[in-house]
Protein backbone atom coordinates (compact mmCIF):
# COMPACT_ATOMS: atom_id res chain seq x y z
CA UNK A 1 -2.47 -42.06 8.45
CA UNK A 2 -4.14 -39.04 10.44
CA UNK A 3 -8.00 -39.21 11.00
CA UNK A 4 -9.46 -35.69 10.57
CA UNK A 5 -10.26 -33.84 13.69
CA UNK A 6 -13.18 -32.85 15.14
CA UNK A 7 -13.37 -29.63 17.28
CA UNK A 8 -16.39 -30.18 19.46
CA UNK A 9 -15.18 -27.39 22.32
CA UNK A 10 -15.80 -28.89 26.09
CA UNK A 11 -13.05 -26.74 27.81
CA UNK A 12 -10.78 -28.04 30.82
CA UNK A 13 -13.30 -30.12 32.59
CA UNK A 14 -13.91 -31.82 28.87
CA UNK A 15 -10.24 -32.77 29.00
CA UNK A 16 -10.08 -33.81 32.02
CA UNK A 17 -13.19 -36.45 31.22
CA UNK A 18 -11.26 -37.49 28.34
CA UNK A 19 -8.02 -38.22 30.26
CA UNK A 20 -9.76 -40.39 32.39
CA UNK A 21 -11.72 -42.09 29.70
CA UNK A 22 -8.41 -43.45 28.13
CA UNK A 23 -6.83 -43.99 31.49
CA UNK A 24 -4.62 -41.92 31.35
CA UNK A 25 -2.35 -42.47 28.34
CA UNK A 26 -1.18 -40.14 26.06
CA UNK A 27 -3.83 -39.13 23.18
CA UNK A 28 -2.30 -41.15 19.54
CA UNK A 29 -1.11 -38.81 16.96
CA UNK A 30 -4.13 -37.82 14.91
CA UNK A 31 -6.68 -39.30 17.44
CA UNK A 32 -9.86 -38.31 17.03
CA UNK A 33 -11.48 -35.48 20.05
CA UNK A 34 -14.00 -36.19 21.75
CA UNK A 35 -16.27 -33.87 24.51
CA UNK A 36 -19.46 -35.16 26.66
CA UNK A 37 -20.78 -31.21 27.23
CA UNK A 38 -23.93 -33.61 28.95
CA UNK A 39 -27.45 -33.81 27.42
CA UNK A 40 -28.43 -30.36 28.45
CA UNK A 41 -26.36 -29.15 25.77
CA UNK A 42 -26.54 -31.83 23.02
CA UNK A 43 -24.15 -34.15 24.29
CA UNK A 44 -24.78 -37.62 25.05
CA UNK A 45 -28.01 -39.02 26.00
CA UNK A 46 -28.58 -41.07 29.46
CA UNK A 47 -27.04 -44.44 29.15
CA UNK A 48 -25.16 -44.17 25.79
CA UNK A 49 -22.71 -41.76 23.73
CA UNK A 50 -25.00 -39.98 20.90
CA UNK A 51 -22.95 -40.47 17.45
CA UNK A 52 -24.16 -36.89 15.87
CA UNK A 53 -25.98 -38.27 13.38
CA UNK A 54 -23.51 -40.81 11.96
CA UNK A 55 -26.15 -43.44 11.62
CA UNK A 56 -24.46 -46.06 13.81
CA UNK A 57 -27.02 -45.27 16.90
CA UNK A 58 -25.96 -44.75 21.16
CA UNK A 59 -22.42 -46.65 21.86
CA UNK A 60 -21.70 -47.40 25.42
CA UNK A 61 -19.06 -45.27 27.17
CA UNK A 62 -16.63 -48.79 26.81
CA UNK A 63 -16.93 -48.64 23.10
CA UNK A 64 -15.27 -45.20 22.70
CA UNK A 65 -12.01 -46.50 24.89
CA UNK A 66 -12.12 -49.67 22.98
CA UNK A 67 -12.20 -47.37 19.88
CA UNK A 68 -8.82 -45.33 21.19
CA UNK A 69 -7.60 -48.39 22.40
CA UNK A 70 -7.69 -49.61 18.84
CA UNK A 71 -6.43 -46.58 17.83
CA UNK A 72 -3.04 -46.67 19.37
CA UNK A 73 -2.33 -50.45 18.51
CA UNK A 74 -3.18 -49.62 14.33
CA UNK A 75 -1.16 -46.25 14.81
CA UNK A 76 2.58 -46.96 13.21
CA UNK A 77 3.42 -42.66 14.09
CA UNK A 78 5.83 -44.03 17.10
CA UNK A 79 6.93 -47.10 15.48
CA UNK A 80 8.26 -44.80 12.45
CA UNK A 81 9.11 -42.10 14.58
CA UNK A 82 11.54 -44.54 16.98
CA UNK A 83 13.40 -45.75 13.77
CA UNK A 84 13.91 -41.95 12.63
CA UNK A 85 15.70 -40.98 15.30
CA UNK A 86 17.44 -44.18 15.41
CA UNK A 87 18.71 -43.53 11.74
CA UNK A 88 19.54 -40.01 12.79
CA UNK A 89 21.69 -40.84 15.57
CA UNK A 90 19.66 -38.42 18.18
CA UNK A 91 20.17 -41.16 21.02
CA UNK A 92 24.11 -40.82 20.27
CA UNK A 93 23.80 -36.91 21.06
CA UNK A 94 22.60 -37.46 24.21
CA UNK A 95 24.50 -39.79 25.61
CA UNK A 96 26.03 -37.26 27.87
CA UNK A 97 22.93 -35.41 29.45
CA UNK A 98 20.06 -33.72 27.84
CA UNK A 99 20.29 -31.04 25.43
CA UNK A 100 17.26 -28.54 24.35
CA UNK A 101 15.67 -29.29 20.61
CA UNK A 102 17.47 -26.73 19.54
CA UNK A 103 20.80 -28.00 20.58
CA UNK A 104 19.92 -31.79 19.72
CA UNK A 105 18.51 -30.92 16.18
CA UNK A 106 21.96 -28.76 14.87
CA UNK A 107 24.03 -31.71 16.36
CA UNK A 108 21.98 -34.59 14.19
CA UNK A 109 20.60 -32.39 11.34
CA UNK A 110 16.74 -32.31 11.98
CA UNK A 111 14.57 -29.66 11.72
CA UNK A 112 14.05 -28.25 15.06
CA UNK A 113 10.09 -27.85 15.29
CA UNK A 114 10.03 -31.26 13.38
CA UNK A 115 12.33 -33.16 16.09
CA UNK A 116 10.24 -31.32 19.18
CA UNK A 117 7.18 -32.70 17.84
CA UNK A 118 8.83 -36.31 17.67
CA UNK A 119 10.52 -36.00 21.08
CA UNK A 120 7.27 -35.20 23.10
CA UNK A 121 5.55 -38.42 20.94
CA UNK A 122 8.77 -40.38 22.67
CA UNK A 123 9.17 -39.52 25.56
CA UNK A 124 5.02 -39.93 26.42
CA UNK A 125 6.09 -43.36 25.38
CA UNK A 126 8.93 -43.72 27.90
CA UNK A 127 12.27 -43.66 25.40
CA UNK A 128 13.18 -39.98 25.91
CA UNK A 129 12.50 -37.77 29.13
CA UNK A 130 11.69 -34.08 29.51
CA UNK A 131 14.43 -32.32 31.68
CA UNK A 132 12.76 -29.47 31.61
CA UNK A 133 10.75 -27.10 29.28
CA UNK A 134 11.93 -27.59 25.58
CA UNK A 135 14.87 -30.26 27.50
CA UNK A 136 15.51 -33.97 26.73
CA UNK A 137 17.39 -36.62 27.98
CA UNK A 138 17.48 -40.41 27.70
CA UNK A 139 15.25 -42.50 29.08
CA UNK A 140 15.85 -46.52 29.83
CA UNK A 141 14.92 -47.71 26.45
CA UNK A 142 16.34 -45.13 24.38
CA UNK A 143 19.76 -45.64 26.17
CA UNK A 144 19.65 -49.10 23.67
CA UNK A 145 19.49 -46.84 20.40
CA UNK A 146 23.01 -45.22 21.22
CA UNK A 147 25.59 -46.34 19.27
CA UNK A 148 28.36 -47.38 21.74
CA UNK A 149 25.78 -49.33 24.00
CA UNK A 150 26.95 -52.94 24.91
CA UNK A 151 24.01 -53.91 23.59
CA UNK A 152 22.98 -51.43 21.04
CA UNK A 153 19.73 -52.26 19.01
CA UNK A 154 20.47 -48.82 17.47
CA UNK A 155 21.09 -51.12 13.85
CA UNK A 156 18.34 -53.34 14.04
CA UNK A 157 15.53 -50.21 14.02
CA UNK A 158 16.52 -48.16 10.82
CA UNK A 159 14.08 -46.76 8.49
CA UNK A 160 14.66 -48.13 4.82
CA UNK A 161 12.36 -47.31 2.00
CA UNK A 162 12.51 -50.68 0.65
CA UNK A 163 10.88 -52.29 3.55
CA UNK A 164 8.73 -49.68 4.24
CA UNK A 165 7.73 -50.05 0.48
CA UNK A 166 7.36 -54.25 1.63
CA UNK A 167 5.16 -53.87 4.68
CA UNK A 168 2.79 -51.92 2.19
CA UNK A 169 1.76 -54.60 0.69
CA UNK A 170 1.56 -57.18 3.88
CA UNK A 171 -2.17 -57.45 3.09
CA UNK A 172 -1.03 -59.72 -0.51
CA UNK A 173 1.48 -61.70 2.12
CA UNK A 174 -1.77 -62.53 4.23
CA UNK A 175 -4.15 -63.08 0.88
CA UNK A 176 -1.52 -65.49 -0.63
CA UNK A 177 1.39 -66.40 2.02
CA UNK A 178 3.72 -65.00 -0.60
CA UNK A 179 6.40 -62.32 0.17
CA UNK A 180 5.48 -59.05 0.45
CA UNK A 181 9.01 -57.65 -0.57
CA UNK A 182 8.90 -59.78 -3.75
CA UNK A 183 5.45 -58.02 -4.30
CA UNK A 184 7.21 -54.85 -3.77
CA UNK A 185 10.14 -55.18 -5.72
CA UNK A 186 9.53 -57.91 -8.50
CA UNK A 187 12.45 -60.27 -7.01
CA UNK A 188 13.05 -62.50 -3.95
CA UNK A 189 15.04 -60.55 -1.20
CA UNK A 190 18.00 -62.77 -0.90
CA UNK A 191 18.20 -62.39 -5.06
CA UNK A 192 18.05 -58.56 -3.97
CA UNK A 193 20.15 -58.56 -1.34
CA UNK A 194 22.88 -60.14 -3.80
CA UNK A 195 22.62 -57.39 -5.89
CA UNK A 196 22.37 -54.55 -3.50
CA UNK A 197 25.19 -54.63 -1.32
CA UNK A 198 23.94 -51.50 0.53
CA UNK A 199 20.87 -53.93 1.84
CA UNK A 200 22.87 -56.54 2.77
CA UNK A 201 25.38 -54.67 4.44
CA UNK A 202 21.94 -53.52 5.96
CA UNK A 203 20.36 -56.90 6.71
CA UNK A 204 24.15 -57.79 8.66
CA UNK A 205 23.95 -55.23 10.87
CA UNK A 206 20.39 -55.67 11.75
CA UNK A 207 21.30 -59.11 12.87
CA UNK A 208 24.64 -58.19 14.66
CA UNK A 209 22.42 -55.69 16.91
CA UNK A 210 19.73 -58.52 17.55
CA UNK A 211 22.49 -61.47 18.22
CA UNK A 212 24.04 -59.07 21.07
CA UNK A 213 20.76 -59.25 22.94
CA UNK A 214 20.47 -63.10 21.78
CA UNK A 215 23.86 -64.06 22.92
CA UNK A 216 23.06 -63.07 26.63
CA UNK A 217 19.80 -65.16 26.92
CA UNK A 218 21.64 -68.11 24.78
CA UNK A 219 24.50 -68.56 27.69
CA UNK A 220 21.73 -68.79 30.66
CA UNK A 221 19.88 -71.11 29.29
CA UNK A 222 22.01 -73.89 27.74
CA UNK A 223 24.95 -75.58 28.71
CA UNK A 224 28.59 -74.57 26.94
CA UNK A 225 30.72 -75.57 29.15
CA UNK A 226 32.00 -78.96 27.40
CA UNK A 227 31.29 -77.66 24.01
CA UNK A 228 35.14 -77.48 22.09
CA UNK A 229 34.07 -76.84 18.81
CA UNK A 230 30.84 -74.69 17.29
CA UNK A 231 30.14 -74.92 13.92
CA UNK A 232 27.92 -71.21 12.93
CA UNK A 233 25.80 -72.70 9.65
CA UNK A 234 24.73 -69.24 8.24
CA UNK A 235 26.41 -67.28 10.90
CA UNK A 236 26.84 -64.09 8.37
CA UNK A 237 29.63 -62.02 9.38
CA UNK A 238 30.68 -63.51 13.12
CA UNK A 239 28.86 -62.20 15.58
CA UNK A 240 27.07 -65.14 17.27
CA UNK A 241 30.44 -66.75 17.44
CA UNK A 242 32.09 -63.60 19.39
CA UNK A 243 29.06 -63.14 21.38
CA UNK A 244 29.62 -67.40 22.21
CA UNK A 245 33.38 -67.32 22.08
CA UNK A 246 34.35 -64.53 24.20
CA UNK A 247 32.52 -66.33 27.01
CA UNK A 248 33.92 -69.46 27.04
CA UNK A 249 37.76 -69.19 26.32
CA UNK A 250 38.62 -72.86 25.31
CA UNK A 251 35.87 -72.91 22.45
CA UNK A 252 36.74 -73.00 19.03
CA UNK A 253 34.09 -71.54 16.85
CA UNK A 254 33.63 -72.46 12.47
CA UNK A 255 32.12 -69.36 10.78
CA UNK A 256 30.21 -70.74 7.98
CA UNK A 257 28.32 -68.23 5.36
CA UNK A 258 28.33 -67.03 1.39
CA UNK A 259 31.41 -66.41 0.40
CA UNK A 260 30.29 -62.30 0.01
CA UNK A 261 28.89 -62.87 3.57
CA UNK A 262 32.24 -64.66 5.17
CA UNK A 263 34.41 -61.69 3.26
CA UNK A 264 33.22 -59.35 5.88
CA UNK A 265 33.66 -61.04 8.64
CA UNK A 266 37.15 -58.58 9.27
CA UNK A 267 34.12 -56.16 10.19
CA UNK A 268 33.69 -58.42 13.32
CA UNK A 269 36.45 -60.31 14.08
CA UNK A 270 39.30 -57.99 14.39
CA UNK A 271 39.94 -56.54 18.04
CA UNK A 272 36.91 -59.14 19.68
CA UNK A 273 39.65 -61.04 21.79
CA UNK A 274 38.80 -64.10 19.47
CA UNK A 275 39.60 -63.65 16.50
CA UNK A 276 42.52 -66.48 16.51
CA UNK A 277 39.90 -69.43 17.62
CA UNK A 278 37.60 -68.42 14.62
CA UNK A 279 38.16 -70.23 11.40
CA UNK A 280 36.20 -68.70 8.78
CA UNK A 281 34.71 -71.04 5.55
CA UNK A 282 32.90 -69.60 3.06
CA UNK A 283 30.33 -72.06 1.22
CA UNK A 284 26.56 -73.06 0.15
CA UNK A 285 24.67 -74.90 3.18
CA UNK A 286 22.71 -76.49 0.39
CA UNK A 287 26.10 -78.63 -0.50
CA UNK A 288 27.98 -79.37 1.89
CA UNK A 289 29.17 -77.34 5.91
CA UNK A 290 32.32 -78.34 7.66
CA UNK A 291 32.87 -81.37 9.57
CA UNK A 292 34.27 -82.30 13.35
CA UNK A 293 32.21 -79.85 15.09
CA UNK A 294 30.51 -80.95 18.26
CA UNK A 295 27.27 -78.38 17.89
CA UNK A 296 26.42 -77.18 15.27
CA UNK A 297 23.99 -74.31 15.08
CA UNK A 298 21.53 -72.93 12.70
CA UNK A 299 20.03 -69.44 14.10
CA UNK A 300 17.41 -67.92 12.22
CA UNK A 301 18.05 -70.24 9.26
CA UNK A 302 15.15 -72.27 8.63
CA UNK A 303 12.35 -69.93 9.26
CA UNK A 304 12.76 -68.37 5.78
CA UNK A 305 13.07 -71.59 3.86
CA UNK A 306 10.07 -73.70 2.57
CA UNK A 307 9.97 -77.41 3.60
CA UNK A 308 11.69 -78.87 0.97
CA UNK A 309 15.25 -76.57 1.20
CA UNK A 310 14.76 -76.42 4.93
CA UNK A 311 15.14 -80.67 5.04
CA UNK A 312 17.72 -80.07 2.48
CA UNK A 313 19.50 -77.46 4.90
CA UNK A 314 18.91 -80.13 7.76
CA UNK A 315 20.69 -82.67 5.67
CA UNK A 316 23.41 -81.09 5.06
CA UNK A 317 24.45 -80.46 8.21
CA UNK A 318 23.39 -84.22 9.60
CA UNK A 319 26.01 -85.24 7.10
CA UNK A 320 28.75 -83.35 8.54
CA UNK A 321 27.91 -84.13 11.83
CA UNK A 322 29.92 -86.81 13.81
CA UNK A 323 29.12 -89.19 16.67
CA UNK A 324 27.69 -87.75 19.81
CA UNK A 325 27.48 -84.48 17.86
CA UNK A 326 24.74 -81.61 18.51
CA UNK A 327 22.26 -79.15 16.63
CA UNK A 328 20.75 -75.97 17.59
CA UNK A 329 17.69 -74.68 15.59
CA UNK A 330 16.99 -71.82 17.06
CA UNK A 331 13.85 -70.27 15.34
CA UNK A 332 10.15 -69.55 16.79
CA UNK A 333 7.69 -72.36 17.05
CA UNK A 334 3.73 -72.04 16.72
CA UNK A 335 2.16 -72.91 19.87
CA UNK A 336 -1.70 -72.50 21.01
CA UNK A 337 -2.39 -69.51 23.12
CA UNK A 338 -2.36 -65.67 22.83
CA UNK A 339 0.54 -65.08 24.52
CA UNK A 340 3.17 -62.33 22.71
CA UNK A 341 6.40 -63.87 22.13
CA UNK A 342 9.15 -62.57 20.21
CA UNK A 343 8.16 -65.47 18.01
CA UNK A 344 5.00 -63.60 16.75
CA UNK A 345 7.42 -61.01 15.76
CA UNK A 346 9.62 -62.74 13.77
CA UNK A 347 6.71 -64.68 12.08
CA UNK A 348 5.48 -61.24 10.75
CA UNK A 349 9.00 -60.28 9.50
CA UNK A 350 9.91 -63.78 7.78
CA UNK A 351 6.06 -63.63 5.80
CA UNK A 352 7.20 -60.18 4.30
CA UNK A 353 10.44 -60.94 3.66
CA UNK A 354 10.45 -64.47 2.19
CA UNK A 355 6.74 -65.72 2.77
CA UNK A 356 7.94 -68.42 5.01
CA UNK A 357 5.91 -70.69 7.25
CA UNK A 358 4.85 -71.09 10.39
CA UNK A 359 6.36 -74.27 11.71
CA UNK A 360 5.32 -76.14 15.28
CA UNK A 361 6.76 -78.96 17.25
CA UNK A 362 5.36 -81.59 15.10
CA UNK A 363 6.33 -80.05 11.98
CA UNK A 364 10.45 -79.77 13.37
CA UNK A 365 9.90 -83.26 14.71
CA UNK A 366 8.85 -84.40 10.87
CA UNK A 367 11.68 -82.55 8.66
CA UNK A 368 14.61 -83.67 11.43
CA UNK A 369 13.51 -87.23 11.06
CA UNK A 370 13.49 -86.69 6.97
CA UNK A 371 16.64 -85.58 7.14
CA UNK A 372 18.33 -88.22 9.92
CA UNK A 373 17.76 -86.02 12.87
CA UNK A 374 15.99 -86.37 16.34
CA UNK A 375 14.59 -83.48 18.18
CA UNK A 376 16.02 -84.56 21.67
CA UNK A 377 14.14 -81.27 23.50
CA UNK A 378 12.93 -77.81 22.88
CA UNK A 379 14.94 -75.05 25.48
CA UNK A 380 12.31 -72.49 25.70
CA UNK A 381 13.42 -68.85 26.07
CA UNK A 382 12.11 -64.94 26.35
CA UNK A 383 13.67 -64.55 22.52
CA UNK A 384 13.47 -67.77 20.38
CA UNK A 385 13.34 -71.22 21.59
CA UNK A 386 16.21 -73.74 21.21
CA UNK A 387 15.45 -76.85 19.71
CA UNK A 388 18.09 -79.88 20.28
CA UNK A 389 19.01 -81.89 17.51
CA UNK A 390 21.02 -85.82 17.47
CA UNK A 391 21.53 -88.07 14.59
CA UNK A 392 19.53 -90.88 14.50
């Protein structure tokens, strides 16, 4: 949404104050002008900025860069704009050199005046570059949105209506704890995303594009190298278990999903150099996984499930699970502090999408030992923590 503007005049020297009083950064679309023209000609009085009238009396000079500041976090123009070009494939275009708007917007279909505007917004924000008047390139970030990156992200920032439609109503997720999308769209999303294989197909690639950046961190952090077997518990179409496998060439690796999930694992698995150590099962974690594994993991699993299914989940697996055998949960955990973690992130997401809670320590430490478990240690990381799981 775009404030209305107010033209107050103030020339260069007014812009130049302005630059400085928001250090710098580049103005949000639809921000709000200001201009000090000085008390001599009706601008602010000594020791305060005068609100022209507005009825809220003199602010201090802090409270107008707190009020931009604000501005630019409660701004979603660049979030939305990022995912457009994502879903356009604009990064893809450029992958060898910069091209003018003109150029770029015949190659991915965009209006040309339309795409300028949305390049400039970009590349103030460091994902595109100016190479010269009317001239873009890629910058480091926006090298992630091309398609044949190693570790494209391109997948996981679309723009689709129907969560777009969801975060609209995140305000009844934080009145209730319910899930937005079911607000949205009368049904639960996994019921939706069984009936719409578009979102699904969707949802899949989403999480291939995350697990590529996951996989990296994973390796560095904990140690594979006498793991035989891994056991994926809800490891959609395979590519955890690629990511995993074509690392460590003795592994074995268990894909276990839905049925509709496991059926498109030939997506994945064909041509990633593993494909003969994968067995694929398809199945319903609620009833039983598949046994002899030595870890087992359950990645972004739990976090959309209330208590109740999540010990059920838990259960499951502990059943299957033989002597000296591991688990990996690998979801966020609430700690104390203010500190942005991809955690917070996820939290959002799993609140519209399913309404599910925040879980800490304690709370893991509780539905493990309800379901025969042990959390031996938590493997902290910059994505999502690794908690380790034994039988009891």
């Amino acid at each position: 949404m775009t404030a209305p503007r107010r033209e107050t005049g103030g020339g260069a020297r007014a812009d130049a104050r302005d630059a400085a009083v928001t250090r710098g950064a580049p103005e949000p679309a639809g921000a709000p002008e200001t201009r000090d023209a000085g008390p001599e000609a009706g601008g602010p009085k000594a020791g305060g900025l005068e609100t022209g009238g507005l009825g809220t009396g003199d602010l201090e000079a802090g409270d107008l860069e707190t009020a931009v500041e604000l501005w630019r976090l409660a701004d979603p123009s660049v979030a939305f704009a990022l995912r457009a070009v994502a879903s356009l494939g604009v990064p893809d275009h450029l992958a060898a050199g910069p091209l003018t708007v003109p150029e770029l917007a015949a190659a991915s279909g965009a209006d040309p005046a339309a795409l300028g505007r949305v390049l400039r917004a970009l590349a103030a924000k460091g994902v595109f570059e100016q190479a010269g008047p009317g001239r873009y390139g890629l910058a480091g970030p926006g090298q992630a949105l091309r398609s044949d990156h190693p570790l494209s992200l391109r997948e996981a920032y679309g723009l689709w209506p129907e969560h777009v439609r969801a975060w609209a109503e995140y305000a009844h997720s934080v009145r209730t704890g319910e899930a937005a999308f079911e607000r949205a769209h009368g049904v639960p999303h996994r019921r939706y995303r069984a009936d719409n294989p578009a979102e699904d197909a969707r949802m899949d690639r989403a999480h291939r594009a995350a697990t590529r950046v996951d996989v990296l961190m994973l390796v560095r952090v904990y140690d594979w190298s006498a793991v035989r077997t891994v056991v994926d518990v809800g490891g959609g179409t395979g590519a955890f278990l690629v990511g995993l496998l074509s690392r460590f060439p003795r592994m074995r690796g268990v894909l276990f999903d839905l049925p509709r999930m496991v059926a498109r694992a030939g997506e994945v698995l064909p041509g990633s150099g593993v494909e003969d150590r994968v067995e694929v099962v398809g199945g319903d974690f609620f009833e039983a996984v598949p046994p002899g594994g030595d870890v087992y993991v359950l990645k972004a699993v739990l976090g959309g499930w209330a208590d109740e299914p999540a010990r059920r989940i838990l259960a499951t697996v502990r059943a299957a699970m033989p002597p000296g055998a591991r688990l990996l949960v690998i979801e966020p955990i609430l700690q104390y502090g203010a500190a942005f973690t991809m955690g917070n992130v996820v939290h959002l997401q799993s609140l519209v999408l399913y309404g599910g809670p925040d879980r800490t320590r304690e709370d893991y430490d509780r539905l493990a030992a309800e379901a025969g478990l042990r959390v031996t240690r938590v493997v902290p990381r910059a994505t999502l923590p690794i908690l380790e799981l034994v039988p009891l």
